[in-house]
N, C-alpha and C. Protein backbone atom coordinates (compact mmCIF):
# COMPACT_ATOMS: atom_id res chain seq x y z
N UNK A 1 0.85 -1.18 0.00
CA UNK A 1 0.00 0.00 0.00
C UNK A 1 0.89 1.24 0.00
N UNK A 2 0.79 2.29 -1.05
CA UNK A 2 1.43 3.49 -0.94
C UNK A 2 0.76 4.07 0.05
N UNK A 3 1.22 5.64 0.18
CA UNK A 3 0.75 6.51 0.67
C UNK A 3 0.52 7.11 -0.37
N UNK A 4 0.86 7.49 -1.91
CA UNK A 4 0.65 8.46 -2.67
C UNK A 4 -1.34 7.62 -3.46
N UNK A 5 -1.05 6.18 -3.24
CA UNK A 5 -3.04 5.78 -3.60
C UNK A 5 -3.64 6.64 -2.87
N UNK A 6 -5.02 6.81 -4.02
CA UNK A 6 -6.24 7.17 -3.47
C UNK A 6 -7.36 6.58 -2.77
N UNK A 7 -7.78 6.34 -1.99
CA UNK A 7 -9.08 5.63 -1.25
C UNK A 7 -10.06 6.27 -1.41
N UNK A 8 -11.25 5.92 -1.70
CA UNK A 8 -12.30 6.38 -2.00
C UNK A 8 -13.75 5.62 -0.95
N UNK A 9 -14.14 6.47 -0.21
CA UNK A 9 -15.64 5.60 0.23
C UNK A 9 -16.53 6.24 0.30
N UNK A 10 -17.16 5.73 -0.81
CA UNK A 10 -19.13 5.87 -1.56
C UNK A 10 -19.63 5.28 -0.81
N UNK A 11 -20.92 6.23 -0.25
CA UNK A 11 -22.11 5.36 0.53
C UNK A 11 -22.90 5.99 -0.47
N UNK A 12 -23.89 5.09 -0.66
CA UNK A 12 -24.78 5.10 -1.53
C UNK A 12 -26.39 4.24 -1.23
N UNK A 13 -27.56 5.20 -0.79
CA UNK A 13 -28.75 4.75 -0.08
C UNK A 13 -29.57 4.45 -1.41
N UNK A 14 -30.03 2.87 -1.48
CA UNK A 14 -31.06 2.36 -2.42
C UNK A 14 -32.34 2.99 -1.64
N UNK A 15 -33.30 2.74 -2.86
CA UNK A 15 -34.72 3.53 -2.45
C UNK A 15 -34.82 2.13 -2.21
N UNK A 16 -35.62 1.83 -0.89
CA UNK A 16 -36.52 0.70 -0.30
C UNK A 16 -36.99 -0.87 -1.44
N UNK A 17 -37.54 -0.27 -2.15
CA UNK A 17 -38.28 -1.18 -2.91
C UNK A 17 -37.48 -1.45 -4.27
N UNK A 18 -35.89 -1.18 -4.47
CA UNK A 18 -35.03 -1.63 -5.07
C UNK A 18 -33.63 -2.07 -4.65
N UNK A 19 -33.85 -2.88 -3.57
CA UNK A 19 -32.71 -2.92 -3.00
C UNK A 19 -32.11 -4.05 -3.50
N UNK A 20 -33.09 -4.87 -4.03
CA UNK A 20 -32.25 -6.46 -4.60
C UNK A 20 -31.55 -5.97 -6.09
N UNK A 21 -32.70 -4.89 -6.82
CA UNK A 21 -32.22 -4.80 -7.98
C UNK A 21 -30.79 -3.89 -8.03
N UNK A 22 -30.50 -2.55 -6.64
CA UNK A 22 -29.52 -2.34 -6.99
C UNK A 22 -28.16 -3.24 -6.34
N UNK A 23 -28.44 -4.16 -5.74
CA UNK A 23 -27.38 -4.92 -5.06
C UNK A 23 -26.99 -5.57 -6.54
N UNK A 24 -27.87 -5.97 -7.01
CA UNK A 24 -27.08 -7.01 -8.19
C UNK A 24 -26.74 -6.11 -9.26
N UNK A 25 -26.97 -5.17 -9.82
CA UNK A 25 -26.02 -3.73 -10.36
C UNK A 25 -24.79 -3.70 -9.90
N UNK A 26 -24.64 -3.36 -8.80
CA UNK A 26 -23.55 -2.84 -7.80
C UNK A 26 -22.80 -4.15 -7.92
N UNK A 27 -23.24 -5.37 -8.00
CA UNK A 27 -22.27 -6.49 -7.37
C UNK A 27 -21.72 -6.73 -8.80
N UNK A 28 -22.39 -6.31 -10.24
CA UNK A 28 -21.93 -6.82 -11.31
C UNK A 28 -20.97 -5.99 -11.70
N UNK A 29 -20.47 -5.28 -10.48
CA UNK A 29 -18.91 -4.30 -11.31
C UNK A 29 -17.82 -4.32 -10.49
N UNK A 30 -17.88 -5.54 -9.61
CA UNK A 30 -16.86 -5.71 -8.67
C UNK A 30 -15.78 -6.44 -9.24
N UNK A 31 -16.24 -7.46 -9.90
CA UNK A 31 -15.24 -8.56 -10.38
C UNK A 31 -14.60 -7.25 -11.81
N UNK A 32 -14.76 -7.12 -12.57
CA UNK A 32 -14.47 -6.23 -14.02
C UNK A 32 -13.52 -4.94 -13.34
N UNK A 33 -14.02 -4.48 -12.24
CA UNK A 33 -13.07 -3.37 -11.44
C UNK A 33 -12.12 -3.88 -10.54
N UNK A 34 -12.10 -5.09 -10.47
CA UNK A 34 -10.88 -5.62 -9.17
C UNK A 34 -10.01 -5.42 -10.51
N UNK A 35 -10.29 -6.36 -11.64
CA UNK A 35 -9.38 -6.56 -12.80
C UNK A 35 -8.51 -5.11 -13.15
N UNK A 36 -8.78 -4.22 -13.52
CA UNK A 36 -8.60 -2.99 -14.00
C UNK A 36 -7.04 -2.61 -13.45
N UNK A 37 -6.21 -2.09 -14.21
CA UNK A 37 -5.06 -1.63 -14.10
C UNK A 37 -5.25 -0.41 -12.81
N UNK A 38 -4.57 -0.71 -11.80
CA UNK A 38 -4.47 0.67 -10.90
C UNK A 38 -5.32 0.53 -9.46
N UNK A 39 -6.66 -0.95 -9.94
CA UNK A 39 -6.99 -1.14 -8.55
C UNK A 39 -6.56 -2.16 -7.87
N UNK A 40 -5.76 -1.50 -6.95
CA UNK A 40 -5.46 -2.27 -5.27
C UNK A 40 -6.52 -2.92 -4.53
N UNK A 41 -7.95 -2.10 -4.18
CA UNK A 41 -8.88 -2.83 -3.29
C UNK A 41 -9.81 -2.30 -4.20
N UNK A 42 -11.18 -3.29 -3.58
CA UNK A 42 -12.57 -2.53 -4.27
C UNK A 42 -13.37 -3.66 -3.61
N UNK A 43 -14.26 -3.27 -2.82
CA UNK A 43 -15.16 -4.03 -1.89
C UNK A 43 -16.64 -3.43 -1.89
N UNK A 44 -17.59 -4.33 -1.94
CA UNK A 44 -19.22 -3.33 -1.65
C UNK A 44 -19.40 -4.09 -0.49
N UNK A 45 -19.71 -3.20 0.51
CA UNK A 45 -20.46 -3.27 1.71
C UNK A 45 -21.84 -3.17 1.47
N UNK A 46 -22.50 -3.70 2.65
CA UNK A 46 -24.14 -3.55 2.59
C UNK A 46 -24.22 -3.53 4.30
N UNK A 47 -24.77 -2.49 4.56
CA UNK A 47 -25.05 -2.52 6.22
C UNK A 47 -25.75 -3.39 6.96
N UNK A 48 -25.65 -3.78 7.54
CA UNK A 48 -26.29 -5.07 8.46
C UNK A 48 -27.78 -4.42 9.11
N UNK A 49 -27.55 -3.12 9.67
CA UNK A 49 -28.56 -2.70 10.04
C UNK A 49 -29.86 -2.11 9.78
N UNK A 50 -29.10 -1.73 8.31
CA UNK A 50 -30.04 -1.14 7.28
C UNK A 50 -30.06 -1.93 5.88
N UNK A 51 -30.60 -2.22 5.25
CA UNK A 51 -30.27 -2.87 3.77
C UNK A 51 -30.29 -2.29 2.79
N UNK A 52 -30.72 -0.76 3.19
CA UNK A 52 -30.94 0.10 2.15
C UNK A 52 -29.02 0.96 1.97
N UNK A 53 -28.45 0.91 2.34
CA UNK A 53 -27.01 1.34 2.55
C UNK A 53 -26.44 0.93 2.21
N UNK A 54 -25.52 1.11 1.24
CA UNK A 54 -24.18 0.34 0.85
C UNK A 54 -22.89 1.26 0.41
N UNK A 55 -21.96 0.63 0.89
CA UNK A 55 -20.54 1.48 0.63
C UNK A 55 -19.31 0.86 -0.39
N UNK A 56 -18.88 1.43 -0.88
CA UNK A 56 -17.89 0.92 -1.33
C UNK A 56 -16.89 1.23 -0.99
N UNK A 57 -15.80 0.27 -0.33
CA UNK A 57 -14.41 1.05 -0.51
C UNK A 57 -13.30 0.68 -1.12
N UNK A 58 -12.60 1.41 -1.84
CA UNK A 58 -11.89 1.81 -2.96
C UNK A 58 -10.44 1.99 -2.77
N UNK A 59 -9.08 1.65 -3.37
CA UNK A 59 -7.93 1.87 -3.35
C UNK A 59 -7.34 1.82 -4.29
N UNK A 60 -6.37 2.73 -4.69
CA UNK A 60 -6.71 3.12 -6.41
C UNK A 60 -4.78 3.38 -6.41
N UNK A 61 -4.04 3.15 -7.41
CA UNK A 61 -2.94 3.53 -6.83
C UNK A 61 -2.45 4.60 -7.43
N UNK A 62 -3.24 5.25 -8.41
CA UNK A 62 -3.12 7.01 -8.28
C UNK A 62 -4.92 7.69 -8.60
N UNK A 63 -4.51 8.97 -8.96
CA UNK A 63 -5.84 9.50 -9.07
C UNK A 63 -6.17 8.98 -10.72
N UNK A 64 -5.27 8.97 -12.06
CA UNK A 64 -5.50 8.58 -12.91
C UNK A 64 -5.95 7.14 -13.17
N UNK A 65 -5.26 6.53 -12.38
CA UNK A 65 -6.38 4.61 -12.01
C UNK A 65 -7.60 4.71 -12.20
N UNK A 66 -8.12 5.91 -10.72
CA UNK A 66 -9.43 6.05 -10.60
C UNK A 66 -10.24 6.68 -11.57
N UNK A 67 -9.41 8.02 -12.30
CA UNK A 67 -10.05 8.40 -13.43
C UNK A 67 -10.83 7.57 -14.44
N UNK A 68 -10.11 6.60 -14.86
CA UNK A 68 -9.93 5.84 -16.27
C UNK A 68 -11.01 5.06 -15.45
N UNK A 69 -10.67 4.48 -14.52
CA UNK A 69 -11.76 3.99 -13.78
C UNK A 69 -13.14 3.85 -14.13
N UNK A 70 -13.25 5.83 -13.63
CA UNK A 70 -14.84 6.49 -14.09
C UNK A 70 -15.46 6.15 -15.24
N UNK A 71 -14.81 5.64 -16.62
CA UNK A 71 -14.58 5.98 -17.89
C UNK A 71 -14.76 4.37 -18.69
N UNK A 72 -15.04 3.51 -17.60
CA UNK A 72 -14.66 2.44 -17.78
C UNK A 72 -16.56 2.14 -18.43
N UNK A 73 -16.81 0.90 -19.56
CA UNK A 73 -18.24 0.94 -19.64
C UNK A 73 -19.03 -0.13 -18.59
N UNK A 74 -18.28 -0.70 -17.72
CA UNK A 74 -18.96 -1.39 -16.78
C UNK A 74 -19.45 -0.13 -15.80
N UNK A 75 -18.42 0.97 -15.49
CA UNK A 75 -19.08 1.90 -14.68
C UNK A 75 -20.09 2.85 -15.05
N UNK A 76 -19.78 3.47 -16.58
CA UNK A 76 -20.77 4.47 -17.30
C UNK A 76 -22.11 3.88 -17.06
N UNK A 77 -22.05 2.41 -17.61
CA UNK A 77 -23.47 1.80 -17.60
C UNK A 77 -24.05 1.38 -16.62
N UNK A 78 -23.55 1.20 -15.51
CA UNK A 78 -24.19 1.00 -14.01
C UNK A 78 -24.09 2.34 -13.67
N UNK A 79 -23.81 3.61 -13.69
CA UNK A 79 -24.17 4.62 -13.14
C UNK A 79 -25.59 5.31 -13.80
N UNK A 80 -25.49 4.82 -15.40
CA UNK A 80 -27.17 5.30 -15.99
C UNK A 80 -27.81 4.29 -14.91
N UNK A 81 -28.06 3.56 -15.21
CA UNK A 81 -28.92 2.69 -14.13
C UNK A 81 -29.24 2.81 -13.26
N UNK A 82 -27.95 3.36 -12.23
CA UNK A 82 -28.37 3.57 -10.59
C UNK A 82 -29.33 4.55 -9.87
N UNK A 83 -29.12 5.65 -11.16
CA UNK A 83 -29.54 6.86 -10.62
C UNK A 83 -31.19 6.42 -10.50
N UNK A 84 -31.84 5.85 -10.56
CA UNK A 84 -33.11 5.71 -10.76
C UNK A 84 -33.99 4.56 -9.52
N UNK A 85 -32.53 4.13 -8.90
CA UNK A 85 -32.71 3.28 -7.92
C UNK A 85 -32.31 3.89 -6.31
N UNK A 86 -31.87 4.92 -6.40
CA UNK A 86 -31.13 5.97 -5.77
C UNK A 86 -32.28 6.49 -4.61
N UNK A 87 -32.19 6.60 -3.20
CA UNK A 87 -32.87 7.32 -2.43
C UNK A 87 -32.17 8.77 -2.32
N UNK A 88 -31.18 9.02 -2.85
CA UNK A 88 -30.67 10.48 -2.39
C UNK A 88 -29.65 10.95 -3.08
N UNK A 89 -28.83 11.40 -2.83
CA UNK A 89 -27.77 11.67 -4.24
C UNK A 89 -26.14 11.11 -2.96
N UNK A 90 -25.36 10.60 -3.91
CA UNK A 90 -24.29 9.60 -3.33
C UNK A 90 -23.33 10.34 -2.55
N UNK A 91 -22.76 9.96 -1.05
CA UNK A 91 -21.64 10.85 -0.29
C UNK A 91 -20.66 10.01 -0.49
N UNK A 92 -19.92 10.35 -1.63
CA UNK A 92 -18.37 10.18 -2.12
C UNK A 92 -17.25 10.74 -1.57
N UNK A 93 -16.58 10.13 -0.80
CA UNK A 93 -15.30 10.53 -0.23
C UNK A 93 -13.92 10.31 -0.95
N UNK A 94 -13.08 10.89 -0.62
CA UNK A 94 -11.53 10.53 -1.06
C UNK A 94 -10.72 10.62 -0.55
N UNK A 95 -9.79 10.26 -0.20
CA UNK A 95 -8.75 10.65 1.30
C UNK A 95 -7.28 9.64 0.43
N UNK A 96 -6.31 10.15 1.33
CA UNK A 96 -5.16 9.89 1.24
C UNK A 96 -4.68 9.58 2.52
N UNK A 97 -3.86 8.57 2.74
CA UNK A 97 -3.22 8.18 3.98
C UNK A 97 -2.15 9.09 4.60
N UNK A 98 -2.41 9.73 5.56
CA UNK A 98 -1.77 10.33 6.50
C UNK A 98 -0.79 9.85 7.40
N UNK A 99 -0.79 8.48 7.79
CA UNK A 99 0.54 7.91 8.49
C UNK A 99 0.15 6.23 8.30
């Protein structure tokens, strides 16, 4: 693990009554994005407490990884999709390791 990767953690709230359909969206871009030049980690969480919640977290080993990333058509085309399954609009983080 550098310190110069990016980490990224998306929480992202399904609307109630699509939660199976966006889990299997979300789960069909895990395997195609582990593959991808530049990613280190890439995990979807789903909250135990809530089912409507899910996070991803992300380790990218620069910001251009993650770019190309964005750009990728497994992601373009699961992001048309998501938005429609979406309870709210997504809290995307990014951070860099500090020690």
């Amino acid at each position: 693990m550098s310190s110069t990767s990016v980490r990224v953690v998306a929480r992202l709230i399904a609307k109630p009554d699509k939660v199976e359909a966006f889990k299997a969206l979300m789960s069909g871009i895990v395997d195609p994005t582990r593959k991808e030049s530049g990613c280190i980690r890439y995990e979807l969480l789903q909250n135990q407490a809530d089912p409507t919640d899910f996070t991803f977290v992300e380790e990218w080993a620069s910001k251009a990884a993650l770019d190309a990333h964005m750009q990728t058509p497994h992601i373009t085309g699961a992001l048309g999709k998501a938005g429609e399954m979406l309870g709210g609009a997504p809290d995307i983080r990014f951070y860099t390791t500090v020690r």
